[in-house]
PDB file of N, CA and C in Angstrom:
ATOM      1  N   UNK A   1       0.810  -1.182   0.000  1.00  0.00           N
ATOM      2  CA  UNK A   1       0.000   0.000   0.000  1.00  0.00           C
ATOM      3  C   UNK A   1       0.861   1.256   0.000  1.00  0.00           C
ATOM      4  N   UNK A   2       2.065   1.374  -0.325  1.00  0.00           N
ATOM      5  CA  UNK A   2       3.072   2.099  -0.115  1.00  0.00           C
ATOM      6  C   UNK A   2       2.794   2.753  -1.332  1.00  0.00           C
ATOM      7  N   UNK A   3       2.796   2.332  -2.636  1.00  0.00           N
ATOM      8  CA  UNK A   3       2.717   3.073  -4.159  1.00  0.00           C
ATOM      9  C   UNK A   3       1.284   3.649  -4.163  1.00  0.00           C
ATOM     10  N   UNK A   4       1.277   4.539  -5.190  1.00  0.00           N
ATOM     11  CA  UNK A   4       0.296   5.558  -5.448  1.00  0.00           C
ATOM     12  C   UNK A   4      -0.039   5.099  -6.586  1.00  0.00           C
ATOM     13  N   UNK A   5      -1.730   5.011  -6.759  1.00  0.00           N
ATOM     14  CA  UNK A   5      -2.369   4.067  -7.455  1.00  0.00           C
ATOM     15  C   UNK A   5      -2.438   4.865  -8.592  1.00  0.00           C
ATOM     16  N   UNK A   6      -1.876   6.016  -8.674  1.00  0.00           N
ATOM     17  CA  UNK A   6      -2.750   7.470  -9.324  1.00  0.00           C
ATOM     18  C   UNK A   6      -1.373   7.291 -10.333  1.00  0.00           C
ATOM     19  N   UNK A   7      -0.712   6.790 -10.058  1.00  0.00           N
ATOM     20  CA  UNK A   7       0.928   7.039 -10.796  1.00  0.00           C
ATOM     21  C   UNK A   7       1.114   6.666 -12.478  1.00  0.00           C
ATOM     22  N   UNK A   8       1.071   7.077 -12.745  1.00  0.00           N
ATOM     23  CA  UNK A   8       1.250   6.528 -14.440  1.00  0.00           C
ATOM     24  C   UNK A   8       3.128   6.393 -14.612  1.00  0.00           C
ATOM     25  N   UNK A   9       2.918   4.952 -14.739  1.00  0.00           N
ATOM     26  CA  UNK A   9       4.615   4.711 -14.922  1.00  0.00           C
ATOM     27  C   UNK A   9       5.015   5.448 -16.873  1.00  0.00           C
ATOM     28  N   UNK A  10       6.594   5.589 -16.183  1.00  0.00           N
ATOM     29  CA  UNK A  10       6.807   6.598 -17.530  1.00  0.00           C
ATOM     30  C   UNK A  10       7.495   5.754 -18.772  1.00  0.00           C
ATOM     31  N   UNK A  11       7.005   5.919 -19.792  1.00  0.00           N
ATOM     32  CA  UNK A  11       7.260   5.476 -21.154  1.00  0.00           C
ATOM     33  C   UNK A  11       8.304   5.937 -21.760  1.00  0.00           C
ATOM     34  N   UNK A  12       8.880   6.986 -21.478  1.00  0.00           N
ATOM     35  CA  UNK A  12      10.162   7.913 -21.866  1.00  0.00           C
ATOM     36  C   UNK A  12      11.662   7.361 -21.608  1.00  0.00           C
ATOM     37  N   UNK A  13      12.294   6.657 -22.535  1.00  0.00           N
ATOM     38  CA  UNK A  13      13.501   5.570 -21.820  1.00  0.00           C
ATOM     39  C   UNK A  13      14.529   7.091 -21.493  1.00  0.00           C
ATOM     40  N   UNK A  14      15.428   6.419 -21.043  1.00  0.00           N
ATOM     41  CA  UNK A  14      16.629   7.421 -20.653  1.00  0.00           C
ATOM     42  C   UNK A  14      17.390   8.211 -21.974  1.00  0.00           C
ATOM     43  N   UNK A  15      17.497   6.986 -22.973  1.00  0.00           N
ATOM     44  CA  UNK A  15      18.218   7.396 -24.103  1.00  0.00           C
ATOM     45  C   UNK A  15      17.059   8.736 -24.562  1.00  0.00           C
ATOM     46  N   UNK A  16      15.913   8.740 -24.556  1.00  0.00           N
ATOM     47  CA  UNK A  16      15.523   9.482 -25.592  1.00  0.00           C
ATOM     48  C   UNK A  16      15.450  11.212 -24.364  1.00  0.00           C
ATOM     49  N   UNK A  17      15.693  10.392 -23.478  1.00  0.00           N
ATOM     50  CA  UNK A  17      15.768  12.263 -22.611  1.00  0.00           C
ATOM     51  C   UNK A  17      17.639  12.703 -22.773  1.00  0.00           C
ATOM     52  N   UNK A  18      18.064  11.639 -22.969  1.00  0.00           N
ATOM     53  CA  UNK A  18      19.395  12.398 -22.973  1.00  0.00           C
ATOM     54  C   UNK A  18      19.744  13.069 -24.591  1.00  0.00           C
ATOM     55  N   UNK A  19      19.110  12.804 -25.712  1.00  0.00           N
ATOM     56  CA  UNK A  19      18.811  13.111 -26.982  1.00  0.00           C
ATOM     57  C   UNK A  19      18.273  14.285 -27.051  1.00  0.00           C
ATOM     58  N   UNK A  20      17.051  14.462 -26.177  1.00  0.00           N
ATOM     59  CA  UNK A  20      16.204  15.637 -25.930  1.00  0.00           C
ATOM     60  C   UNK A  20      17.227  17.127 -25.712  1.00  0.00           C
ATOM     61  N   UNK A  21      18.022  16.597 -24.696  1.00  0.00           N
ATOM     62  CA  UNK A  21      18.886  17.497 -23.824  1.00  0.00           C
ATOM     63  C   UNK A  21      19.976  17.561 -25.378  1.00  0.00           C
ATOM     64  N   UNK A  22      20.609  16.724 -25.529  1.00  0.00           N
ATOM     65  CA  UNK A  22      21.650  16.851 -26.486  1.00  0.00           C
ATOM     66  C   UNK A  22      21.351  18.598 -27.825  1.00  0.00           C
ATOM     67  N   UNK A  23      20.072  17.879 -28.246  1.00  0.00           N
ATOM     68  CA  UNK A  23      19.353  18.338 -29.368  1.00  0.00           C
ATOM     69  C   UNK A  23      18.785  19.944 -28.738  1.00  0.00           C
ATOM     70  N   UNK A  24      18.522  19.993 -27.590  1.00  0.00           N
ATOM     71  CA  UNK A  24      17.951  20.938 -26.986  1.00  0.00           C
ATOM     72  C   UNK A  24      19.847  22.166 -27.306  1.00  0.00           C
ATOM     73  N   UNK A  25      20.851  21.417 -26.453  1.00  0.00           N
ATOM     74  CA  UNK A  25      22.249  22.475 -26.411  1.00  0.00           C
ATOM     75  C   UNK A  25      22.636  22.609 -28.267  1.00  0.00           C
ATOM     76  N   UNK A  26      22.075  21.833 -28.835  1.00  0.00           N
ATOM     77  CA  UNK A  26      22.579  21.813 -30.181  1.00  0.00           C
ATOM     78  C   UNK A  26      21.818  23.169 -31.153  1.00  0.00           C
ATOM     79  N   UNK A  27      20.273  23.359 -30.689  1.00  0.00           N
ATOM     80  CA  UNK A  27      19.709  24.313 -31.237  1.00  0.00           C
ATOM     81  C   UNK A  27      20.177  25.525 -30.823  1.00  0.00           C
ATOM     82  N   UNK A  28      20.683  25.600 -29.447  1.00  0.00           N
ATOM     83  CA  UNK A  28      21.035  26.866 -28.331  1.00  0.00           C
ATOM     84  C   UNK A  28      22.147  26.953 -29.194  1.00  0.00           C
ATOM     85  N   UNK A  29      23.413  26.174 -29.229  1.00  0.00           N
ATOM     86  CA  UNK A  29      24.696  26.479 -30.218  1.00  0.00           C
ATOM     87  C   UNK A  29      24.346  27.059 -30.958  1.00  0.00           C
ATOM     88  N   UNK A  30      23.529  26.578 -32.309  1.00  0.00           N
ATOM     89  CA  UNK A  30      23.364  27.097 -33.664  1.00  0.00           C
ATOM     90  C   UNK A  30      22.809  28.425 -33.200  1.00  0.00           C
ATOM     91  N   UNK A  31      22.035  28.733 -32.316  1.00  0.00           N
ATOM     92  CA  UNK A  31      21.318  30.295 -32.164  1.00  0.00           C
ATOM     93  C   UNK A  31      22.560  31.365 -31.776  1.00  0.00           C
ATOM     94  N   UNK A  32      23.439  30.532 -30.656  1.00  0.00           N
ATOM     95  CA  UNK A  32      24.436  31.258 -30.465  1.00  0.00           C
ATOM     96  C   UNK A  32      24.992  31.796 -31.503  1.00  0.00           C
ATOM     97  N   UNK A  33      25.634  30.998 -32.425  1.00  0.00           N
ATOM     98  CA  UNK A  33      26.758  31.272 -33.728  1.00  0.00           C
ATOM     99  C   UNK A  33      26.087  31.886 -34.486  1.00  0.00           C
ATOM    100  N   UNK A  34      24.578  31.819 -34.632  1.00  0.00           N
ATOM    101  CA  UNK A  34      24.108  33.030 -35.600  1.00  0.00           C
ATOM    102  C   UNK A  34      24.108  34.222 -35.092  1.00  0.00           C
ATOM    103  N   UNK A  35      23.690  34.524 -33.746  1.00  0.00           N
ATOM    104  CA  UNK A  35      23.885  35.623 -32.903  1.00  0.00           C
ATOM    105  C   UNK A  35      25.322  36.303 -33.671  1.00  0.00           C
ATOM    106  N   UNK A  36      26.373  35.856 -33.258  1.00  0.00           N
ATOM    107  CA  UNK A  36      27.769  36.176 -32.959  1.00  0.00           C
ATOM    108  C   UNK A  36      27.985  36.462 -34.755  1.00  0.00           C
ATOM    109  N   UNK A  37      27.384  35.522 -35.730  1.00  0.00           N
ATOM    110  CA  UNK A  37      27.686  36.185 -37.135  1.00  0.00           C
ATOM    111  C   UNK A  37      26.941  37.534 -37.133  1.00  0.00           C
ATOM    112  N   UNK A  38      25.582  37.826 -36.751  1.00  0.00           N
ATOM    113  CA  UNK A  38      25.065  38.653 -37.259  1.00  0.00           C
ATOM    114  C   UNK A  38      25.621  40.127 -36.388  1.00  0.00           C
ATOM    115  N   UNK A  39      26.103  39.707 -35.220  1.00  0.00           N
ATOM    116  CA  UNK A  39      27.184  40.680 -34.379  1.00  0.00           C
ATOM    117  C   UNK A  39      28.068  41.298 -35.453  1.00  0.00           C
ATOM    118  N   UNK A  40      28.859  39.979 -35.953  1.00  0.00           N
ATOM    119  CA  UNK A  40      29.920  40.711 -36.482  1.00  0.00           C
ATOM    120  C   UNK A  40      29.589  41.207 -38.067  1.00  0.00           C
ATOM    121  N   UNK A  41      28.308  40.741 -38.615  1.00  0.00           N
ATOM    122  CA  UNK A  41      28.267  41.505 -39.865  1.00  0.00           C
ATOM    123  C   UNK A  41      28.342  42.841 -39.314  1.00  0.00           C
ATOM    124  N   UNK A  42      27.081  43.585 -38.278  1.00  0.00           N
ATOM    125  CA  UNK A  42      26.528  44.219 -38.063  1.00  0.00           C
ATOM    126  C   UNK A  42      28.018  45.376 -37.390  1.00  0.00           C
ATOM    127  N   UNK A  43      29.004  45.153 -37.486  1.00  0.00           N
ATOM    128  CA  UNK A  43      30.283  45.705 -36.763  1.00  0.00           C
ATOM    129  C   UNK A  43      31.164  45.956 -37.955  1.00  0.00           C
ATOM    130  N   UNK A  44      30.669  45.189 -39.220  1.00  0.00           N
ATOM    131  CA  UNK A  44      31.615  45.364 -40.303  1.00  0.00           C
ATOM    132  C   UNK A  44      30.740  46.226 -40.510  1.00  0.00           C
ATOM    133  N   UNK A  45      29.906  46.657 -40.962  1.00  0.00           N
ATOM    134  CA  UNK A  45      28.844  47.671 -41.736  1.00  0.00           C
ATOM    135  C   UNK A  45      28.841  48.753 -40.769  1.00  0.00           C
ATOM    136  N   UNK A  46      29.004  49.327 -39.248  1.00  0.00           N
ATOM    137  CA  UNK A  46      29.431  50.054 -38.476  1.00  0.00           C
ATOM    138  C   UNK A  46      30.746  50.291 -38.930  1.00  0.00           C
ATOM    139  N   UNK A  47      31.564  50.092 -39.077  1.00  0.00           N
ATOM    140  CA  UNK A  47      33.170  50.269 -39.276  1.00  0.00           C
ATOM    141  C   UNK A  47      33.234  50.785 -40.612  1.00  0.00           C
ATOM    142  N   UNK A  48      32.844  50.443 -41.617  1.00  0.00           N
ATOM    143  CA  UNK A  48      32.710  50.861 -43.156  1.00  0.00           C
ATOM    144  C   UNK A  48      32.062  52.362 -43.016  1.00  0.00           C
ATOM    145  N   UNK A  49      30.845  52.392 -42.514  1.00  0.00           N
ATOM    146  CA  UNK A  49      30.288  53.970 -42.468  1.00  0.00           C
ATOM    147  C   UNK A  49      31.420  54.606 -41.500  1.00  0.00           C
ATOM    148  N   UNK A  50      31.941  54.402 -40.506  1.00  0.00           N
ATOM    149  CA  UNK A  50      32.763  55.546 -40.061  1.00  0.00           C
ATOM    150  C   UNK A  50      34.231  56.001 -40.643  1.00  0.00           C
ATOM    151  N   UNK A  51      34.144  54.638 -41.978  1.00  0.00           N
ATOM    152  CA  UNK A  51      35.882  55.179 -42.976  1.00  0.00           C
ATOM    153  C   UNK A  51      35.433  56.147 -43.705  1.00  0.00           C
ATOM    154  N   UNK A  52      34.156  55.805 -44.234  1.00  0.00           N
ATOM    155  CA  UNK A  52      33.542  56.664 -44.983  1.00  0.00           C
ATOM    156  C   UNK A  52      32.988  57.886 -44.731  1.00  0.00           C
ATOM    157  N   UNK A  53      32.744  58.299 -43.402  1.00  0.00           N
ATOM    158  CA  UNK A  53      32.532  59.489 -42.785  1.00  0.00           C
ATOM    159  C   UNK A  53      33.754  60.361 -42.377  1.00  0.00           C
ATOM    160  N   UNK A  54      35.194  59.200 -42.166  1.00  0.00           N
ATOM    161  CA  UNK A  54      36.116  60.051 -42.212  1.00  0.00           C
ATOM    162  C   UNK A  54      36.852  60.465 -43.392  1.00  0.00           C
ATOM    163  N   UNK A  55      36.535  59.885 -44.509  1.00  0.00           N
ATOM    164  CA  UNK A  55      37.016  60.104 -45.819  1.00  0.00           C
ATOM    165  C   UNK A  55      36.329  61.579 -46.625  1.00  0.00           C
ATOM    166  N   UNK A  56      35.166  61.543 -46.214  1.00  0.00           N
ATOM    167  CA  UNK A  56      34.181  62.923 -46.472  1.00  0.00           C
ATOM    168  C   UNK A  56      34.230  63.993 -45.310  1.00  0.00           C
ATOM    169  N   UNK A  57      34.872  63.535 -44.282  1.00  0.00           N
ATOM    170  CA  UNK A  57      34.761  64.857 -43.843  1.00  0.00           C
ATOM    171  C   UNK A  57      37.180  65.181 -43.527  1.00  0.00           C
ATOM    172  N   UNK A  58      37.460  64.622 -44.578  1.00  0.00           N
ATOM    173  CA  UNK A  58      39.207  64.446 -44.328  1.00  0.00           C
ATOM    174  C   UNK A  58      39.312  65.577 -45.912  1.00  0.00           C
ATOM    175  N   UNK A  59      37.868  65.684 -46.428  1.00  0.00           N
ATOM    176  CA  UNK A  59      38.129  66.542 -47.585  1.00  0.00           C
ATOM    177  C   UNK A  59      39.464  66.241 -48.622  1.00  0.00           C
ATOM    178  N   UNK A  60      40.077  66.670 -49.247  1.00  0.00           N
ATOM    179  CA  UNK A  60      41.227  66.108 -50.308  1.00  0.00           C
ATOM    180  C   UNK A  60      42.031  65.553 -49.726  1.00  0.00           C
ATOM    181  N   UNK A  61      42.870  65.431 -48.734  1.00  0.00           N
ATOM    182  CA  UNK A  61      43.648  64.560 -47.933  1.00  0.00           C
ATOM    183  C   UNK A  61      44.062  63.058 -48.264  1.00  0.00           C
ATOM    184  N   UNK A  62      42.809  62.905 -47.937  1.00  0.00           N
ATOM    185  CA  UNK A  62      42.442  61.774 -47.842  1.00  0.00           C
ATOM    186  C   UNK A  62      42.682  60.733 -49.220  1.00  0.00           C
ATOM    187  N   UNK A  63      43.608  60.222 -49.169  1.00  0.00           N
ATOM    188  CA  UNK A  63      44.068  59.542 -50.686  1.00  0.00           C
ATOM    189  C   UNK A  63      42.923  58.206 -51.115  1.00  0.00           C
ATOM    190  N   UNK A  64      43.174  57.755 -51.961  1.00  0.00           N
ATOM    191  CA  UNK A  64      42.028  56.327 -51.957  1.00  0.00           C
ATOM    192  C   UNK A  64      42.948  55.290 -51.476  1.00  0.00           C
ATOM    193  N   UNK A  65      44.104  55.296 -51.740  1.00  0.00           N
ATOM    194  CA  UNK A  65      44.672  54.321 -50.857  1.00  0.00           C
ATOM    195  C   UNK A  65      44.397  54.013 -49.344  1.00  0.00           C
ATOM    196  N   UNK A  66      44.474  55.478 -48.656  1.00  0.00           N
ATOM    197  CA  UNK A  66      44.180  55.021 -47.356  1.00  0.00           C
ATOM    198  C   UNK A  66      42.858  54.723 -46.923  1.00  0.00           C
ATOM    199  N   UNK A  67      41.862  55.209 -47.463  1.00  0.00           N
ATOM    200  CA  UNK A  67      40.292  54.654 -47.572  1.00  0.00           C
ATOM    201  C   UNK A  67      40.431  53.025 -47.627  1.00  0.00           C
ATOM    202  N   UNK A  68      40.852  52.842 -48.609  1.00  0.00           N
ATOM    203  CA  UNK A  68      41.120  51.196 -49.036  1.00  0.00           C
ATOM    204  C   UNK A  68      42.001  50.246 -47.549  1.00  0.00           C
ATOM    205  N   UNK A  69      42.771  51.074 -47.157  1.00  0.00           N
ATOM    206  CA  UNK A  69      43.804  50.322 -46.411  1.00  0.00           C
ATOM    207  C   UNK A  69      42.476  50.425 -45.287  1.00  0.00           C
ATOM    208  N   UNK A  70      41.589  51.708 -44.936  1.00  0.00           N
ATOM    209  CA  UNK A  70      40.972  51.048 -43.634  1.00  0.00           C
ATOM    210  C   UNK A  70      39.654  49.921 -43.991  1.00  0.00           C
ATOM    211  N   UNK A  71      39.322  50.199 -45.095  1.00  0.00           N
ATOM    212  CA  UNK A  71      38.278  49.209 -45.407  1.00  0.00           C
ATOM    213  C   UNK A  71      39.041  47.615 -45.402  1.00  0.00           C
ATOM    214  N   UNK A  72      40.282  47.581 -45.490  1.00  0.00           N
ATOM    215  CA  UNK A  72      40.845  46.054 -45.800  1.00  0.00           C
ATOM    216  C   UNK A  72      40.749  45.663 -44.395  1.00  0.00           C
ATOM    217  N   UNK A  73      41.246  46.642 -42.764  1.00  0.00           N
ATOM    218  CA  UNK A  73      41.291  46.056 -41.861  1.00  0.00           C
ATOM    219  C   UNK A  73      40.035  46.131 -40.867  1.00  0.00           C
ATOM    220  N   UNK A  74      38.619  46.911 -41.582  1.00  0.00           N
ATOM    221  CA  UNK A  74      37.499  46.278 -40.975  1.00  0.00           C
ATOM    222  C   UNK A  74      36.704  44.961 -42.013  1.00  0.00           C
ATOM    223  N   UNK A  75      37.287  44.779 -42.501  1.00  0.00           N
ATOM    224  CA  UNK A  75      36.986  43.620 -43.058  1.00  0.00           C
ATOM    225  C   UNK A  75      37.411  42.220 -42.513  1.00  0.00           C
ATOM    226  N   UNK A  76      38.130  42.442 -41.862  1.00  0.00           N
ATOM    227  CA  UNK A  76      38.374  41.213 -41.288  1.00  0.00           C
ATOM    228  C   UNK A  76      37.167  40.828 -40.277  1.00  0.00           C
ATOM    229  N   UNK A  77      36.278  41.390 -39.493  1.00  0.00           N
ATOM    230  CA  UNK A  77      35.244  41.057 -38.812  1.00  0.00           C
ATOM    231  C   UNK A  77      34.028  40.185 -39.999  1.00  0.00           C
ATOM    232  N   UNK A  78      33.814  40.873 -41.331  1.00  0.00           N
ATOM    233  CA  UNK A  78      33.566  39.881 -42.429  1.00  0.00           C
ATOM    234  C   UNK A  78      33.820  38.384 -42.627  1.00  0.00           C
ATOM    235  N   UNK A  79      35.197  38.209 -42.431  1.00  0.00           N
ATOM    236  CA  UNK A  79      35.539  36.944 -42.379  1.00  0.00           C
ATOM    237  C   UNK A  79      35.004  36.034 -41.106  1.00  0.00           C
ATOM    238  N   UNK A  80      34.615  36.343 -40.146  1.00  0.00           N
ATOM    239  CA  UNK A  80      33.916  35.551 -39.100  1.00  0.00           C
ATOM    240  C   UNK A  80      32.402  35.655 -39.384  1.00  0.00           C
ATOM    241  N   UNK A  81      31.594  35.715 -40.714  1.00  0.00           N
ATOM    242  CA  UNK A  81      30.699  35.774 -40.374  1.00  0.00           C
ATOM    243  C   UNK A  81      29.990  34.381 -41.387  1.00  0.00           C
ATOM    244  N   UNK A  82      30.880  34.031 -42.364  1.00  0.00           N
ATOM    245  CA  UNK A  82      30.287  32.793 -43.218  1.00  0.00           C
ATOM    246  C   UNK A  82      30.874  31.244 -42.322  1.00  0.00           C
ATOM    247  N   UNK A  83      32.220  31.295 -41.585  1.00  0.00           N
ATOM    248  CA  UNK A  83      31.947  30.127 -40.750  1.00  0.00           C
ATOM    249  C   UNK A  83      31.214  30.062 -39.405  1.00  0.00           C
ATOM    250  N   UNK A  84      30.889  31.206 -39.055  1.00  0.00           N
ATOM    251  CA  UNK A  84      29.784  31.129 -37.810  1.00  0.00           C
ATOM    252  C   UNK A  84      28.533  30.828 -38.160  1.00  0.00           C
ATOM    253  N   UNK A  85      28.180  31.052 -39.388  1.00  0.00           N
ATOM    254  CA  UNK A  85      26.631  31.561 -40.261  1.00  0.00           C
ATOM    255  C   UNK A  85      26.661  29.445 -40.337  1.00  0.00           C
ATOM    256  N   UNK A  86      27.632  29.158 -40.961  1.00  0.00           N
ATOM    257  CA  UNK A  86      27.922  27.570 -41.400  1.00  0.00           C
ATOM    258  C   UNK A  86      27.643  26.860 -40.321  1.00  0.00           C
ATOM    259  N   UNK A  87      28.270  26.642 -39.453  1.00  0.00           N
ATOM    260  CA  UNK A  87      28.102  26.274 -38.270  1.00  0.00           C
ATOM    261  C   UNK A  87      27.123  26.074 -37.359  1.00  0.00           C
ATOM    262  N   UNK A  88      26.326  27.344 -37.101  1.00  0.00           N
ATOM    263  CA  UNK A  88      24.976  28.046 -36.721  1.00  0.00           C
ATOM    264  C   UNK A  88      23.836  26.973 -37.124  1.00  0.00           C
ATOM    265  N   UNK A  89      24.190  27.244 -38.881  1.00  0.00           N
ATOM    266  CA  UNK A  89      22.734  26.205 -39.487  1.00  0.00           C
ATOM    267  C   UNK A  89      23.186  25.207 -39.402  1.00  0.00           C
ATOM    268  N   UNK A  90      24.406  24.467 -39.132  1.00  0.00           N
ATOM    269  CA  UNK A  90      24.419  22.895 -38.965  1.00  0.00           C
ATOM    270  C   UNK A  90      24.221  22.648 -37.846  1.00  0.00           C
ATOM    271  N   UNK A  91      24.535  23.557 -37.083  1.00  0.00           N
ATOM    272  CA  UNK A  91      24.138  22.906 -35.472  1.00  0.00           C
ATOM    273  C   UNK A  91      22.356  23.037 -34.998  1.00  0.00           C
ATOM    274  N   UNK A  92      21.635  23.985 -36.014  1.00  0.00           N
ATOM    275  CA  UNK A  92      20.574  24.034 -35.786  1.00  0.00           C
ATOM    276  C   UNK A  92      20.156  22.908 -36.501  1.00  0.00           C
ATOM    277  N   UNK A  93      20.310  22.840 -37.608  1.00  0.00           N
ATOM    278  CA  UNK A  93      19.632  21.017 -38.322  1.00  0.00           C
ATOM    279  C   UNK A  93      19.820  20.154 -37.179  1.00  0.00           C
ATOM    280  N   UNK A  94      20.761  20.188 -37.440  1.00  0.00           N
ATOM    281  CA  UNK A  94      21.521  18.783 -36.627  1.00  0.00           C
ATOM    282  C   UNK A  94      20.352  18.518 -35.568  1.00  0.00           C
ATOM    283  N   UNK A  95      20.179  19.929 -34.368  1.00  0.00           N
ATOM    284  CA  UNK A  95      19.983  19.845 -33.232  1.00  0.00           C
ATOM    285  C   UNK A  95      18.356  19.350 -33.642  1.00  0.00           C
ATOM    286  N   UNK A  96      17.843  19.712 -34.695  1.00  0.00           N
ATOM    287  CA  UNK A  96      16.225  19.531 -35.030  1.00  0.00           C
ATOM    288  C   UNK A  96      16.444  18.294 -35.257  1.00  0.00           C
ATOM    289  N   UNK A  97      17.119  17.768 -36.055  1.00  0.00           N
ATOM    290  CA  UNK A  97      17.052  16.380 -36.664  1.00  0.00           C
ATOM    291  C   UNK A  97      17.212  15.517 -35.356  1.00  0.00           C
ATOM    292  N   UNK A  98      17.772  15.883 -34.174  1.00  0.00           N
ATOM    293  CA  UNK A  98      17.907  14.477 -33.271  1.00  0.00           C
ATOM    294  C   UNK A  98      16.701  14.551 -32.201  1.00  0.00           C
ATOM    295  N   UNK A  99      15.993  16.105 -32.484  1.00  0.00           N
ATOM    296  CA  UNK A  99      15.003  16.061 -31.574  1.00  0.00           C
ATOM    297  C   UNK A  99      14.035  15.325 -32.169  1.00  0.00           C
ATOM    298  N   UNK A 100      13.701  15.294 -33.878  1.00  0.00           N
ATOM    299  CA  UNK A 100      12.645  14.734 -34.296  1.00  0.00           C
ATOM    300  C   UNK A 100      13.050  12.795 -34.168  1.00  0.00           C
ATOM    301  N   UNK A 101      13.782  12.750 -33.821  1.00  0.00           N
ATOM    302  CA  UNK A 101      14.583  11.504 -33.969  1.00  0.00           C
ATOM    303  C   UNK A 101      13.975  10.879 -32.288  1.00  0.00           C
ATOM    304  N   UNK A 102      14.214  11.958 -31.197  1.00  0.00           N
ATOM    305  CA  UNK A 102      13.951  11.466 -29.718  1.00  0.00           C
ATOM    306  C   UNK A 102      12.474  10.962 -29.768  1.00  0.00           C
ATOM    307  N   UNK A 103      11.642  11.416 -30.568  1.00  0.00           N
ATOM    308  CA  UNK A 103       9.882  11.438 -30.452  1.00  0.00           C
ATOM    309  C   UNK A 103       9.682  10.486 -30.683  1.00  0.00           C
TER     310      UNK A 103
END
């Protein structure tokens, strides 16, 4: 008389809650890494308008070379944004595909 008659024993094996959880940090990753690409597009396109604001207001000075030389070194925040973007959507598939997989 110790058990509770009311209890519905659970159908859910272990493997498919630890899948759940897996698939659950796998979608959070991919959200992360898109976060962090769209950070850094959003820092390259900030950085470009302020070469360009100092190039228009540097009046003749301002050669095209050195315009160019600062656009080459905010560009490098560019380059972190197609393997984070990559990453992002594979870890979001991925993370969907093992949740539809736990059900």
């Amino acid at each position: 008389m110790t058990s509770n008659p009311y209890d519905v024993p659970s159908t859910v094996s272990a493997t498919q809650t630890k899948r759940k959880a897996i698939a659950s940090k796998m979608v959070w990753a991919g959200i992360l890494l898109l976060g962090f690409a769209l950070v850094c597009l959003v820092f390259t396109v900030v950085f470009w308008v302020f070469s360009f604001q100092d190039a228009a207001n540097a009046g003749s000075t301002l050669s095209p070379k050195d315009l160019a030389q600062k656009i080459r070194y905010e560009m490098l925040l560019s380059i972190a944004v197609i393997p984070l973007s990559i990453l992002g959507i594979v870890s979001l598939l991925a993370g969907f595909l093992v949740r539809q997989s736990a059900k």
